[in-house]
Protein backbone atom coordinates (compact mmCIF):
# COMPACT_ATOMS: atom_id res chain seq x y z
CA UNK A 1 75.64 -49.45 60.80
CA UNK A 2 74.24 -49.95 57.29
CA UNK A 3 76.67 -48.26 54.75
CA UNK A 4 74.92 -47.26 51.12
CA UNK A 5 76.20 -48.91 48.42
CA UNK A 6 77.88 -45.97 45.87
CA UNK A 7 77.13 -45.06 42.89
CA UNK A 8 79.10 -45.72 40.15
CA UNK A 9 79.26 -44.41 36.88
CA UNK A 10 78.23 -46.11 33.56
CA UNK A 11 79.74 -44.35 30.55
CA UNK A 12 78.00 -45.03 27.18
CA UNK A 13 80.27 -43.27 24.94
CA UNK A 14 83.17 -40.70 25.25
CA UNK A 15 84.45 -38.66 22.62
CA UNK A 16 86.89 -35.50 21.70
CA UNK A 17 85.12 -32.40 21.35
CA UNK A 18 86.72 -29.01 20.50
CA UNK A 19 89.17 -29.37 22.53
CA UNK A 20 87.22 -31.39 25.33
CA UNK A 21 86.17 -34.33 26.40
CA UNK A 22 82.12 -35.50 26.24
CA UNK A 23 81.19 -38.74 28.63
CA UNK A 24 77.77 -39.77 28.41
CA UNK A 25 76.92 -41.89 31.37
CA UNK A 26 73.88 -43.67 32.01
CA UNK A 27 71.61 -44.42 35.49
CA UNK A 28 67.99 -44.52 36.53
CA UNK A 29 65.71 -42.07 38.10
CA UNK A 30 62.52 -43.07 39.41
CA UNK A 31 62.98 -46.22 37.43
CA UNK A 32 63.47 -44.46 33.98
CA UNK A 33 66.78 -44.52 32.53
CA UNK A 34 68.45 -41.29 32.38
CA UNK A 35 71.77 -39.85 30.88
CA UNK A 36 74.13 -37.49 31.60
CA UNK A 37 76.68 -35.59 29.88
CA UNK A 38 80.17 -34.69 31.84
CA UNK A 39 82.77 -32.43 30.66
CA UNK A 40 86.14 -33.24 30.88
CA UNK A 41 88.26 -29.96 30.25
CA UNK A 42 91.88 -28.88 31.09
CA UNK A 43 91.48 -27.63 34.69
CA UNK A 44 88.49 -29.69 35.83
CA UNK A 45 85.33 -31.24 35.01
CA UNK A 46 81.47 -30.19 35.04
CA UNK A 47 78.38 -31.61 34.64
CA UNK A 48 76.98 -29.79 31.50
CA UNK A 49 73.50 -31.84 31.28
CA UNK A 50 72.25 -33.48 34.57
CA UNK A 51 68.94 -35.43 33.36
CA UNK A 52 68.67 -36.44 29.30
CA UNK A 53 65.85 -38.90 28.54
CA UNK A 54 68.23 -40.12 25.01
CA UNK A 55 72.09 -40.59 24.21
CA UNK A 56 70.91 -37.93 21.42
CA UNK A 57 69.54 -35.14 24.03
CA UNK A 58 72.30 -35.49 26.17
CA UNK A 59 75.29 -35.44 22.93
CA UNK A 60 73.31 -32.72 21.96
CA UNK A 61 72.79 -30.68 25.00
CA UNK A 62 76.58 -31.23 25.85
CA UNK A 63 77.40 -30.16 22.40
CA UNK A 64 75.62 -26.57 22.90
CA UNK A 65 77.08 -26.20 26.59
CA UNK A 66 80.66 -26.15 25.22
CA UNK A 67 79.66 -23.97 22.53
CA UNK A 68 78.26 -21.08 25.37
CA UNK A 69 80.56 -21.79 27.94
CA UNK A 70 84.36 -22.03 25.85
CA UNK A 71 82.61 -19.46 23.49
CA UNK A 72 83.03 -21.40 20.84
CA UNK A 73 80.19 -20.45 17.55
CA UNK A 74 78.07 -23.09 15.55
């Protein structure tokens, strides 16, 4: 029996925002190198962007999730 080995996250940067937590984590996809931006909150944790092709599209993509989904205004 061949067991996989896991994948494990590579944060880039993590940082306080309104009231959360942005990690930007870093992997591959089809051989290009991909982020994505988690949300740490106080009852859980979601993935806000799944595929971002920069650190910038992903901060900023994360960045406008927590503004629609904790109602929060620019």
């Amino acid at each position: 029996m061949h067991i996989a080995d896991p994948d494990y996250i590579k944060t880039a940067v993590a940082f306080p925002y309104r009231g959360v937590t942005i990690q930007i984590t870093t992997g591959t996809h089809l051989g290009v190198k991909i982020y994505t931006a988690w949300i740490d909150y106080e009852t859980g944790s979601a993935v806000a962007v799944p595929k971002a092709y920069s650190r910038r599209e992903a901060i900023t993509r994360a960045k406008q999730w927590v503004q629609q989904k904790f109602s929060f205004t620019p």
